[in-house]
C-alpha atoms as a PDB file:
ATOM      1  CA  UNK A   1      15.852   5.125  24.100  1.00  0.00           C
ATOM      2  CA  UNK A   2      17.922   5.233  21.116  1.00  0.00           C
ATOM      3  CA  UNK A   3      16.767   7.189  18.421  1.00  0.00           C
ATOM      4  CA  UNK A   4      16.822   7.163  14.896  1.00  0.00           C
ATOM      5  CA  UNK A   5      14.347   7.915  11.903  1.00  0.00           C
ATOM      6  CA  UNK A   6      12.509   4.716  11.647  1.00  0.00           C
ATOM      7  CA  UNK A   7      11.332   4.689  16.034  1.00  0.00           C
ATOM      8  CA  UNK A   8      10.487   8.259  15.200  1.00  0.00           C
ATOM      9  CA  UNK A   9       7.952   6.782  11.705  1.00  0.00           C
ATOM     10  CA  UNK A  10       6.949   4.197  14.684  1.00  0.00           C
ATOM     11  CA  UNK A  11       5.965   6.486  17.210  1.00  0.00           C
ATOM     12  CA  UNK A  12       4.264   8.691  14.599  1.00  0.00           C
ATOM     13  CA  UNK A  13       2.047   6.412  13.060  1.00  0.00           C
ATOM     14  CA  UNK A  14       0.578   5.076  15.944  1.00  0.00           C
ATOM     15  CA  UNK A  15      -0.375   8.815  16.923  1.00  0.00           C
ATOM     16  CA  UNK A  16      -1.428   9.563  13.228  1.00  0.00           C
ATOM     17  CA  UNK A  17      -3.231   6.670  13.564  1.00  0.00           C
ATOM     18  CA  UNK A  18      -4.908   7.710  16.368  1.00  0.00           C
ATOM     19  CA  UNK A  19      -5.542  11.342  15.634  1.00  0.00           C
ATOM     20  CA  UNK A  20      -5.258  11.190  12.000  1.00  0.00           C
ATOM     21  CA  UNK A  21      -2.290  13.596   9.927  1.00  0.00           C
ATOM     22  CA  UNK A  22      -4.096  16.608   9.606  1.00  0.00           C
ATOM     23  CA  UNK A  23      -4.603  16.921  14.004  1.00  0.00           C
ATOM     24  CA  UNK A  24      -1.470  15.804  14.736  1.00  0.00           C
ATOM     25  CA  UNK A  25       1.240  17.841  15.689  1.00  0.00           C
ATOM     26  CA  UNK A  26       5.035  17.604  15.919  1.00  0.00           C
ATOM     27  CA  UNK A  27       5.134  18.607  19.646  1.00  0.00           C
ATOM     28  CA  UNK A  28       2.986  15.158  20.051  1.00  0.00           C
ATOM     29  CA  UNK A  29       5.370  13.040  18.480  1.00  0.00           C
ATOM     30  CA  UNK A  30       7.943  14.762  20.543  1.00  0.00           C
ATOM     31  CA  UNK A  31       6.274  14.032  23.707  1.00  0.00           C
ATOM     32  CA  UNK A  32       5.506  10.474  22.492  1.00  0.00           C
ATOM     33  CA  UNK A  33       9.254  10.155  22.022  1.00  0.00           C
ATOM     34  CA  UNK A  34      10.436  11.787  25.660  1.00  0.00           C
ATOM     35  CA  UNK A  35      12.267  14.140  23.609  1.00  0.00           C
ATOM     36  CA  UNK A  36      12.251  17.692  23.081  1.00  0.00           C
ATOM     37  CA  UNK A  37      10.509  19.899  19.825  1.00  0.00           C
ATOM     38  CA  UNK A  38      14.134  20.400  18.787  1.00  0.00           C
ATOM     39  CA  UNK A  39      15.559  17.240  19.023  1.00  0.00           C
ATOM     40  CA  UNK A  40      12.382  16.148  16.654  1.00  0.00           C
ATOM     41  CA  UNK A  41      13.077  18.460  14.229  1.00  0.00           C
ATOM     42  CA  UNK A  42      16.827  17.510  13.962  1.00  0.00           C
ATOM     43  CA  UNK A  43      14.707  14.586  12.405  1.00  0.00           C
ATOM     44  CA  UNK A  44      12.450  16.382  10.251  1.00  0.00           C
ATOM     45  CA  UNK A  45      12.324  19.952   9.548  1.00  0.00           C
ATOM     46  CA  UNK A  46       8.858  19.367   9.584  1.00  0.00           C
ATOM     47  CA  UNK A  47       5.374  17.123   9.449  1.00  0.00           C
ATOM     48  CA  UNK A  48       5.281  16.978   5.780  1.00  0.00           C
ATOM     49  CA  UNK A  49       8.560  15.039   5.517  1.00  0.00           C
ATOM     50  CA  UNK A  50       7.748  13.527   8.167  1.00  0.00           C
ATOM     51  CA  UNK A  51       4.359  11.904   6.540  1.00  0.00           C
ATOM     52  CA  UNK A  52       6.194  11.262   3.415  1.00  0.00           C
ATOM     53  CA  UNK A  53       8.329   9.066   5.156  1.00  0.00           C
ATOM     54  CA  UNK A  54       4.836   7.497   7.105  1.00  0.00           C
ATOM     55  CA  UNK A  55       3.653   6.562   3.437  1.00  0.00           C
ATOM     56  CA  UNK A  56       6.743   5.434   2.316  1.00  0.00           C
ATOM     57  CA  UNK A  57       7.411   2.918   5.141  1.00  0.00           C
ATOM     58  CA  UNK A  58       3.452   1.914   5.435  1.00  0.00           C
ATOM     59  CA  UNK A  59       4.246   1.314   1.130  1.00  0.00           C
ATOM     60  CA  UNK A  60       7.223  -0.734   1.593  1.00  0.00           C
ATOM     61  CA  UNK A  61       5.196  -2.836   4.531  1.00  0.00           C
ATOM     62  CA  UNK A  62       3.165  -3.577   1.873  1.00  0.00           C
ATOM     63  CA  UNK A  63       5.803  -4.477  -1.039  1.00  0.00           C
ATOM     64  CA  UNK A  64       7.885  -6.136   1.313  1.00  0.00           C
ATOM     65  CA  UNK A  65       5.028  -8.587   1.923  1.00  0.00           C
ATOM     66  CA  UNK A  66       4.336  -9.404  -1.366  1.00  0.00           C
ATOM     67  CA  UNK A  67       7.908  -9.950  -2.231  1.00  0.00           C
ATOM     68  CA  UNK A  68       8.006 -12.644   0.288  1.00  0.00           C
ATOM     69  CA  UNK A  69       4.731 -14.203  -1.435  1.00  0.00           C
ATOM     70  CA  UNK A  70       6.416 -13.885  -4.687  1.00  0.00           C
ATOM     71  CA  UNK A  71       9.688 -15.964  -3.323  1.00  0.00           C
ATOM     72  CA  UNK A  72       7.694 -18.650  -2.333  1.00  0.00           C
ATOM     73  CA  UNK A  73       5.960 -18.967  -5.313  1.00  0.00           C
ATOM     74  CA  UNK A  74       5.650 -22.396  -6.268  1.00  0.00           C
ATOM     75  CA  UNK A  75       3.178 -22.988  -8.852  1.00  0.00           C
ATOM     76  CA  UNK A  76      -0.726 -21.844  -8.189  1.00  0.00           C
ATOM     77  CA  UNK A  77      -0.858 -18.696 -10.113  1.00  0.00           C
ATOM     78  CA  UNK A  78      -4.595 -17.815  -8.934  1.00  0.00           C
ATOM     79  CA  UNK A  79      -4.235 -18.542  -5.544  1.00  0.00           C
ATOM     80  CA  UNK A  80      -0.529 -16.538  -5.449  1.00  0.00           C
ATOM     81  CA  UNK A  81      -2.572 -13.641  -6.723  1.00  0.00           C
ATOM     82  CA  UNK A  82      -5.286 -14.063  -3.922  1.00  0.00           C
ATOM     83  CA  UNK A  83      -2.624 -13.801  -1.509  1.00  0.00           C
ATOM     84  CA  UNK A  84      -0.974 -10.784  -2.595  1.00  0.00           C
ATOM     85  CA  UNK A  85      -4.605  -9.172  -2.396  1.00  0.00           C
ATOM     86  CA  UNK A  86      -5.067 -10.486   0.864  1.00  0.00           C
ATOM     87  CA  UNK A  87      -1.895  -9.347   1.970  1.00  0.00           C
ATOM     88  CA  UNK A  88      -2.609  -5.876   0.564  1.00  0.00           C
ATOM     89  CA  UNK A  89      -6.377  -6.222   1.949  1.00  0.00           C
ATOM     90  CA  UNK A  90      -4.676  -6.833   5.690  1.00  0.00           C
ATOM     91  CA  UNK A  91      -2.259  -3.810   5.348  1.00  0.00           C
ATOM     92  CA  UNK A  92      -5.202  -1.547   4.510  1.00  0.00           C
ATOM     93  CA  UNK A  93      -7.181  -2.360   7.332  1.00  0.00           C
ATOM     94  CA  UNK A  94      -3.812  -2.239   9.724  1.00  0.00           C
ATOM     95  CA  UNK A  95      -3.559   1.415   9.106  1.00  0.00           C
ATOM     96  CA  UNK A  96      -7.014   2.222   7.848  1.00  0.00           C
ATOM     97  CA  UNK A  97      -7.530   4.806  11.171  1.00  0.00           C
ATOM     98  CA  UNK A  98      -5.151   7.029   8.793  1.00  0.00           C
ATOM     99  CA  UNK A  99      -7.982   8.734   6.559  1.00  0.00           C
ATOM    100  CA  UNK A 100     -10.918   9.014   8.967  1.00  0.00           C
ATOM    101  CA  UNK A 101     -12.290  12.507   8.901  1.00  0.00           C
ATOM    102  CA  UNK A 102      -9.367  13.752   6.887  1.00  0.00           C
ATOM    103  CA  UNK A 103      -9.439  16.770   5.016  1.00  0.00           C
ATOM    104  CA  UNK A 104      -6.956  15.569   2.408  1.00  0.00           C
ATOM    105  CA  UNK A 105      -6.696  19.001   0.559  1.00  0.00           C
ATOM    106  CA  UNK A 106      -3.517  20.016   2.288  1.00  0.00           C
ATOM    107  CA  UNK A 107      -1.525  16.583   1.294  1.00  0.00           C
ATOM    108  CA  UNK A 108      -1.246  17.929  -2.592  1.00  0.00           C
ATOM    109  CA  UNK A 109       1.266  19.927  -0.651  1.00  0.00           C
ATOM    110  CA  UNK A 110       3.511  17.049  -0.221  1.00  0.00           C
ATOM    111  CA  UNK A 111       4.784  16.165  -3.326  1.00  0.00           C
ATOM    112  CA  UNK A 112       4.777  12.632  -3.040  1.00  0.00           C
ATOM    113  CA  UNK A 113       4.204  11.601  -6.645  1.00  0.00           C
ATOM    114  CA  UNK A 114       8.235  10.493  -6.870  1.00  0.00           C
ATOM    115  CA  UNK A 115       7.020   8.368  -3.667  1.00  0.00           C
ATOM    116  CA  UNK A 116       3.827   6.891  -5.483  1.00  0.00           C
ATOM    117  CA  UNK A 117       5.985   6.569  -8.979  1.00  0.00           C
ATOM    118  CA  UNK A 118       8.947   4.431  -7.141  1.00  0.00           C
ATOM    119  CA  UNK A 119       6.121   2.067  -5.319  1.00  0.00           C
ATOM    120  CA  UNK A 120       4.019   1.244  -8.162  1.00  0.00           C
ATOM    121  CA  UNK A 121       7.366   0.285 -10.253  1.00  0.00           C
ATOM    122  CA  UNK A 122       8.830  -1.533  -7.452  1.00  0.00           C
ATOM    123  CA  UNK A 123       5.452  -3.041  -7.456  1.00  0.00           C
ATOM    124  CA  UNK A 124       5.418  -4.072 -11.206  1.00  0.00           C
ATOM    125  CA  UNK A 125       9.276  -5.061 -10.866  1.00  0.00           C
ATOM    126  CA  UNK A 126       8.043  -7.762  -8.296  1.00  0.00           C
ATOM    127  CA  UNK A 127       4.792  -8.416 -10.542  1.00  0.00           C
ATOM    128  CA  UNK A 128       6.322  -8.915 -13.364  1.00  0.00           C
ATOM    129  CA  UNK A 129       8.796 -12.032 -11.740  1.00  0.00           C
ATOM    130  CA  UNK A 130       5.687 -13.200 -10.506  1.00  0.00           C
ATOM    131  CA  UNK A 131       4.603 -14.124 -14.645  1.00  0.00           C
ATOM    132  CA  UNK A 132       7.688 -14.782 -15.442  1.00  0.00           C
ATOM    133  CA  UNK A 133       8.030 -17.455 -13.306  1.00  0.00           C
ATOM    134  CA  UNK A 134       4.294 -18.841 -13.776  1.00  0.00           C
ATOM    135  CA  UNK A 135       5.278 -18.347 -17.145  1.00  0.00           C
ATOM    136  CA  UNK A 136       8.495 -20.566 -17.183  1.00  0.00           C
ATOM    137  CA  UNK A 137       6.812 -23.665 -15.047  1.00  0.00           C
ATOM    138  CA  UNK A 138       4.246 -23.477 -17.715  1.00  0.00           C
ATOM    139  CA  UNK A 139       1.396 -22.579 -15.954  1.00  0.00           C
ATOM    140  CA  UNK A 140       0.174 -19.168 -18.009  1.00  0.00           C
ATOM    141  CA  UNK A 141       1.476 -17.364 -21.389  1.00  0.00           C
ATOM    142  CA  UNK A 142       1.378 -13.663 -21.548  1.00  0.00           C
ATOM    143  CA  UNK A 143       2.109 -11.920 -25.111  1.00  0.00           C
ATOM    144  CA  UNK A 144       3.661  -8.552 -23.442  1.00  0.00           C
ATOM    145  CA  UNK A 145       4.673  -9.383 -19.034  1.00  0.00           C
ATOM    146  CA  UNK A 146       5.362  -5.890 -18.490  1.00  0.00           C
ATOM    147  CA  UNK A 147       2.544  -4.762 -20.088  1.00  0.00           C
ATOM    148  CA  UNK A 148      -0.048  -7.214 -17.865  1.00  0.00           C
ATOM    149  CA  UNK A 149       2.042  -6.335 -14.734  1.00  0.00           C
ATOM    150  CA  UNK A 150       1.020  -2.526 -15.014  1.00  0.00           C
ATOM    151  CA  UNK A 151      -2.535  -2.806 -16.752  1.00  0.00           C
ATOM    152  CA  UNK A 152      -3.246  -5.870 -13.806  1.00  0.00           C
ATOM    153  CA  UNK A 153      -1.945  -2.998 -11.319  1.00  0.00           C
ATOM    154  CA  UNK A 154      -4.454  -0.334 -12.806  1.00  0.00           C
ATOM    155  CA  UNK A 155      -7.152  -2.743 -12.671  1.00  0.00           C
ATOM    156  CA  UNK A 156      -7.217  -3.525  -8.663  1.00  0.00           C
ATOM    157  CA  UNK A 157      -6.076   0.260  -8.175  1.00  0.00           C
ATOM    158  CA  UNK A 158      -9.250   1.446 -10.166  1.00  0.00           C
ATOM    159  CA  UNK A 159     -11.340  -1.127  -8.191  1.00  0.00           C
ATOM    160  CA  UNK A 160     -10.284   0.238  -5.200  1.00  0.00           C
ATOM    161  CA  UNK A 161     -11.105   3.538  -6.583  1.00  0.00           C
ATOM    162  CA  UNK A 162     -14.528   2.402  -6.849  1.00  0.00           C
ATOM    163  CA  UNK A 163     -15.535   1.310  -3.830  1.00  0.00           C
ATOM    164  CA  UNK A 164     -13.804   4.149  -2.237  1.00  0.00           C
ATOM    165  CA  UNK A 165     -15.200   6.811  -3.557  1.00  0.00           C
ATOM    166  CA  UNK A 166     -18.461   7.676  -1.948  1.00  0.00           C
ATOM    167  CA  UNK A 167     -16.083   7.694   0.481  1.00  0.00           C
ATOM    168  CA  UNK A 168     -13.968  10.307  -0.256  1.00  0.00           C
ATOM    169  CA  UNK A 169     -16.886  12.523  -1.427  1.00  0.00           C
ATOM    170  CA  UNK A 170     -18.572  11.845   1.898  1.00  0.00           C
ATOM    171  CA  UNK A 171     -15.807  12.032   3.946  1.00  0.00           C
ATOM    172  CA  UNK A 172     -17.598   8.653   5.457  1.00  0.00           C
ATOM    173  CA  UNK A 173     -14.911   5.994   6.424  1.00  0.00           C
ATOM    174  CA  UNK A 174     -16.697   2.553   5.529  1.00  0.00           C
ATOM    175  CA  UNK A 175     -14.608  -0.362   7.031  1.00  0.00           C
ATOM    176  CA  UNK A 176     -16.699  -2.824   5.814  1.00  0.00           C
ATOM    177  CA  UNK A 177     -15.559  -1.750   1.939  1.00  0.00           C
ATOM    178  CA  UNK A 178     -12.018  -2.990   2.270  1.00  0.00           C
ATOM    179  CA  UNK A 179     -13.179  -6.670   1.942  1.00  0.00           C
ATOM    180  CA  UNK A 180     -15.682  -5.444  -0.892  1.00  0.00           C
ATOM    181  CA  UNK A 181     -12.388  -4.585  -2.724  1.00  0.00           C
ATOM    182  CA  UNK A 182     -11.317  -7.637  -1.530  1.00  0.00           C
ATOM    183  CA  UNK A 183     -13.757  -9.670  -3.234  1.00  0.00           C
ATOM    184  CA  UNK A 184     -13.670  -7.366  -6.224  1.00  0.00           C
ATOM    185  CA  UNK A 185     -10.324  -7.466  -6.810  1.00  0.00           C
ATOM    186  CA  UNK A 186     -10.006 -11.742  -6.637  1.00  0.00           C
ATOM    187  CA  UNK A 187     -12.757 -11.622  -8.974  1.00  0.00           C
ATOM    188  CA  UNK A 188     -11.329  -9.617 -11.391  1.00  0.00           C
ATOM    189  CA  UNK A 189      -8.613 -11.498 -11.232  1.00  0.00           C
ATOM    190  CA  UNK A 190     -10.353 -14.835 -11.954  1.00  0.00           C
ATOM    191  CA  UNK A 191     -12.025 -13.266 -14.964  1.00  0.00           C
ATOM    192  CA  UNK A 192      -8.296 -11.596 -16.208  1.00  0.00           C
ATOM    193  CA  UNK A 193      -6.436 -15.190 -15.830  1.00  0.00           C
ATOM    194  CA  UNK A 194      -8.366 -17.836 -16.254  1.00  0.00           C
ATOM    195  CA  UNK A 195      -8.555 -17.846 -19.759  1.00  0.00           C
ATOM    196  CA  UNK A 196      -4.606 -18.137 -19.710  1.00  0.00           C
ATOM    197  CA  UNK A 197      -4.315 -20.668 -17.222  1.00  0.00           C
ATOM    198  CA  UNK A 198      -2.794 -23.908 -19.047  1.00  0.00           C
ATOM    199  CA  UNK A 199      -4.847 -26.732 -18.090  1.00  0.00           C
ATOM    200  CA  UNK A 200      -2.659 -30.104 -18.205  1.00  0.00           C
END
């Protein structure tokens, strides 16, 4: 098997996956792999770069998608939203196995704000060409497009935040609340756009 960085992110999420971070270990992945502790750690010095790198490719699944939504973008503002939420809706639930019964106390430890910082400005970048072009075929007007692109990002993050969070005090997964946020989210979205819709 050849190896390289993104087989070993591969092979680890489907065992974090599985297990969840926190009761995985490297010596797993290793054996996963059908290589040795040491060759793993040529890699990654260790599981915290190792996760960091989990996020970051499980984040660009997601941005990735929507760019592709936003390229073929041509014309129906609403319903290019609902997709992008869909498509973020169907990544969630792809690696949703990630959180259950995690203690997340020990992730502060991984410094991934710089990893959370690029994402949401890579997703604002792509956001933001999304209004523009509505914008140019005429279909909405914005006063300030960067400054909809990041408040619109707050909004679905916070309503995400919302259903999650008996969650996260409980420590009780809920499956079933991804398509709450689903619905949440779409209308939301109906109730930030349609008064800027331009009906012809």
């Amino acid at each position: 098997m050849s190896l390289n960085k993104e087989k070993i992110i591969e092979v680890a999420l489907l065992r974090f996956s599985r297990f969840g971070f926190s009761k995985t270990t490297m010596n797993e992945i290793a054996e996963d792999l059908n290589i040795t502790k040491g060759n793993l750690y040529y890699y990654y010095a260790d599981k915290a770069k190792l996760i960091a790198d989990v996020i970051l490719y499980i984040g660009n699944e997601m941005i990735d998608g929507q760019i592709k939504i936003i390229e073929n973008f041509k014309g129906d503002f609403l319903g290019t939203l609902f997709d992008i939420i869909e498509h973020r809706c169907k990544v969630i639930k792809k690696y949703y196995m990630l959180h259950l019964a995690e203690n997340l106390d020990w992730i502060k430890d991984l410094q991934l704000d710089e990893i959370i910082e690029d994402m949401k400005c890579r997703d604002c970048t792509e956001l933001r060409g999304l209004f523009e072009k509505a914008e140019s075929m005429g279909e909405v007007k914005f006063s300030n497009i960067d400054e909809a692109a990041e408040l619109y990002i707050d909004i679905m993050k916070g309503l995400a935040l919302k259903e999650n969070i008996s969650n996260i005090i409980n420590c009780l997964p809920d499956y079933d609340k991804i398509d709450l946020i689903l619905e949440s989210q779409k209308r939301a979205t109906q109730f930030i756009f349609e008064d800027k819709i331009i009906h012809k």
